[in-house]
Protein backbone atom coordinates (compact mmCIF):
# COMPACT_ATOMS: atom_id res chain seq x y z
CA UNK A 1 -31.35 -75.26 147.14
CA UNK A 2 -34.30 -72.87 147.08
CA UNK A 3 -32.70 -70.03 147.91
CA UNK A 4 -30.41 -67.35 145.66
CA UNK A 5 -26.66 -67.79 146.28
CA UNK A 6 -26.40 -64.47 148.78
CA UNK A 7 -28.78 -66.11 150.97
CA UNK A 8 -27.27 -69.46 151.18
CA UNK A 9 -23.43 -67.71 151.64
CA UNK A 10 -25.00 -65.37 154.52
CA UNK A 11 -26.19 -68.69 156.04
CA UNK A 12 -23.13 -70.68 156.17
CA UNK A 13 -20.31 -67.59 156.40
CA UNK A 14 -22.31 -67.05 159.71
CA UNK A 15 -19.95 -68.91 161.52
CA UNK A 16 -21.09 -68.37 165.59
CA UNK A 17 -24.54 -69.83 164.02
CA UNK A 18 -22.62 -72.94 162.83
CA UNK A 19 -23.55 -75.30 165.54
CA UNK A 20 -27.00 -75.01 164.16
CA UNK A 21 -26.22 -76.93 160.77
CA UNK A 22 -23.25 -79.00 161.82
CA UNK A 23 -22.89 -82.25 163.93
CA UNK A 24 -19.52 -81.54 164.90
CA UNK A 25 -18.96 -77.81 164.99
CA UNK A 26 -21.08 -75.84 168.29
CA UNK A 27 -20.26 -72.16 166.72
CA UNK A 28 -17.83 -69.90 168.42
CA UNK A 29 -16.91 -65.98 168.27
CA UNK A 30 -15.04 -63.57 165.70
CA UNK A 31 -11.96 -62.70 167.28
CA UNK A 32 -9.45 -59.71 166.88
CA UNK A 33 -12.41 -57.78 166.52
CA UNK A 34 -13.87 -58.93 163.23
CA UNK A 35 -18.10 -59.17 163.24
CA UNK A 36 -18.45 -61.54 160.44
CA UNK A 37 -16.97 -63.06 157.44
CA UNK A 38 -14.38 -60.90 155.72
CA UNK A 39 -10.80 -61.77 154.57
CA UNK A 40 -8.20 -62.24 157.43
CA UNK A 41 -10.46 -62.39 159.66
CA UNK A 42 -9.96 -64.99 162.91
CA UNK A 43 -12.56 -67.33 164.35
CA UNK A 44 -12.38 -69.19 167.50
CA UNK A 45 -14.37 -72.44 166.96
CA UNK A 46 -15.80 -74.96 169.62
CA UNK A 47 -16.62 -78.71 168.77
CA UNK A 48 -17.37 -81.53 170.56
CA UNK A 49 -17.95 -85.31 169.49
CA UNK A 50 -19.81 -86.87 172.93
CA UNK A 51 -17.85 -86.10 175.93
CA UNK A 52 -14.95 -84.58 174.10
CA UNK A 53 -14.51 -80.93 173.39
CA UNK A 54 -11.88 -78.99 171.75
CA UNK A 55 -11.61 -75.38 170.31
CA UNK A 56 -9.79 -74.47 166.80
CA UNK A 57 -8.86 -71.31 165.10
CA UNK A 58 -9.90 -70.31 161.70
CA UNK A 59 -9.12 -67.90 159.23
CA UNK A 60 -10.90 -66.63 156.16
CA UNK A 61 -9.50 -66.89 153.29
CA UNK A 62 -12.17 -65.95 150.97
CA UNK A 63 -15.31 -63.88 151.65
CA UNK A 64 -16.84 -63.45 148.29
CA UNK A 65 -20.67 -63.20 149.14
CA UNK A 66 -22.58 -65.37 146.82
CA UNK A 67 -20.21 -66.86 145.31
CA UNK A 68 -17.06 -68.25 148.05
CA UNK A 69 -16.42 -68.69 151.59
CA UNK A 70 -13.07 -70.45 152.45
CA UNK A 71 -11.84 -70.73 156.24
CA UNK A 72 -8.39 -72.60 157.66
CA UNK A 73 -8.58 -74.33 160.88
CA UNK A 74 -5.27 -74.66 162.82
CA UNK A 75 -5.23 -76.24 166.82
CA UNK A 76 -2.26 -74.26 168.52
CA UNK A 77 -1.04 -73.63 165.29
CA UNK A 78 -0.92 -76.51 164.13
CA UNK A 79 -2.63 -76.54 160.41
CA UNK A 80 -5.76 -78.93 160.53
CA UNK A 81 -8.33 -78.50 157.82
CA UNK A 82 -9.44 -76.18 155.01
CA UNK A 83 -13.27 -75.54 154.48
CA UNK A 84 -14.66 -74.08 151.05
CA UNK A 85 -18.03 -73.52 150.12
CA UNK A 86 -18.95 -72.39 146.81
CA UNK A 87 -22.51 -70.77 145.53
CA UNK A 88 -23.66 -71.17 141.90
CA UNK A 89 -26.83 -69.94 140.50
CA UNK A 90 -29.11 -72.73 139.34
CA UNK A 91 -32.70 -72.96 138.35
CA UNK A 92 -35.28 -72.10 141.47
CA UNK A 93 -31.98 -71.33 143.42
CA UNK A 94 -28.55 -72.18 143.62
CA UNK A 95 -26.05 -75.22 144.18
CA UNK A 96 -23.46 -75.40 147.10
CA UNK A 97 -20.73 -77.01 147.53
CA UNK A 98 -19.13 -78.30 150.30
CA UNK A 99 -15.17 -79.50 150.19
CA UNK A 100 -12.58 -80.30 152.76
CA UNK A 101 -8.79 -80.75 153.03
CA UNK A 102 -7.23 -82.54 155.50
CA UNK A 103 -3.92 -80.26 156.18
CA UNK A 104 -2.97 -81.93 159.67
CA UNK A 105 0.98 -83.13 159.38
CA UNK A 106 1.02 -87.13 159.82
CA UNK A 107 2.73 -86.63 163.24
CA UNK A 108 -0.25 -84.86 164.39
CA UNK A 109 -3.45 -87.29 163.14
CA UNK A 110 -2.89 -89.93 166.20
CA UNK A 111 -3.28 -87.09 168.40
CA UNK A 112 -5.84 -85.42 167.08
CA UNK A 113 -8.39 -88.49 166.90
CA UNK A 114 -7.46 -88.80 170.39
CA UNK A 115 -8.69 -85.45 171.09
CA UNK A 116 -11.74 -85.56 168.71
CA UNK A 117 -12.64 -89.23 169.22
CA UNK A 118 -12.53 -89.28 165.19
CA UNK A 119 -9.88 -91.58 164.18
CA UNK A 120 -10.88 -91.82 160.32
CA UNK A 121 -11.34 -88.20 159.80
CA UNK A 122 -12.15 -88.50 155.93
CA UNK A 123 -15.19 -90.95 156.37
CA UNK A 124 -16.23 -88.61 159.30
CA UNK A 125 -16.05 -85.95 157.48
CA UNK A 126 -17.88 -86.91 154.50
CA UNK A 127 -20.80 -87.49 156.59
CA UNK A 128 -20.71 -84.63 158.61
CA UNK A 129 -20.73 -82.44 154.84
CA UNK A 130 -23.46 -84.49 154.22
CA UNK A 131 -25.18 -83.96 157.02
CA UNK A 132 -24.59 -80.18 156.86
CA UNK A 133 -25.62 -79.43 153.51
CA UNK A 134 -29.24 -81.78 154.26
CA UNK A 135 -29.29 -78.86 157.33
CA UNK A 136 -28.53 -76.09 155.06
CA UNK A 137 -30.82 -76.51 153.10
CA UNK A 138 -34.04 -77.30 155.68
CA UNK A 139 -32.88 -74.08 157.08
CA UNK A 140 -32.90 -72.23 153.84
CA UNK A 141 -36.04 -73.73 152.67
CA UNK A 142 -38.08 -73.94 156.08
């Protein structure tokens, strides 16, 4: 992406501004009283897929700017997903990278395509990283 690694971490660690890059994810508020990305700090998320809407929490993990942002999702707290994105200098730029792990217990996937409409979560969310790094980078770039 055309854009130094800082840039591109501000962009995607902005997590209320989220619904702008991804199809699933419709942004949300710091909790707790966090303003933005730092360790331990809590997230309350809002998706929808079509008519259904649900909310998650996340948690940072990592807030290395320029270099790592990592978040855990959990529904009630129940564990549901962990979201890394890693920055790397590269020529006219720097390269992101997008990655996913599906940390829902087996009881809890029927339910939770229920909920989501999203009953192959994997395929789904390979395209939605798809879709948001092709979003990422319009935004940086535009």
């Amino acid at each position: 992406m055309a854009a130094p690694p800082e840039q591109a971490y501000a962009l995607v660690s902005d997590l209320p501004r989220m619904g702008e890059l991804s199809p699933e994810n419709k942004g949300g508020r710091w909790l707790g009283g966090a303003t933005g990305p730092a360790k331990g700090a809590r997230f309350k998320g809002h998706n929808s897929n079509g008519w259904r809407r649900w909310s998650t929490t996340v948690r940072v993990e990592e807030a290395d700017p320029g270099r790592e942002f990592t978040f855990r999702v959990a529904f009630w707290g129940i564990p549901v997903s962990r979201w890394s994105y890693a920055f790397a200098p590269a020529p006219g730029g720097c390269a992101v990278t997008e990655s996913w792990a599906d940390r829902r217990p087996w009881w809890f996937k029927g339910p939770a395509g229920l909920t989501t409409g999203v009953m192959d979560r994997e395929a789904a969310t390979a395209r939605s990283i798809e879709h948001t790094l092709a979003r990422v980078k319009a935004v940086l770039e535009g």
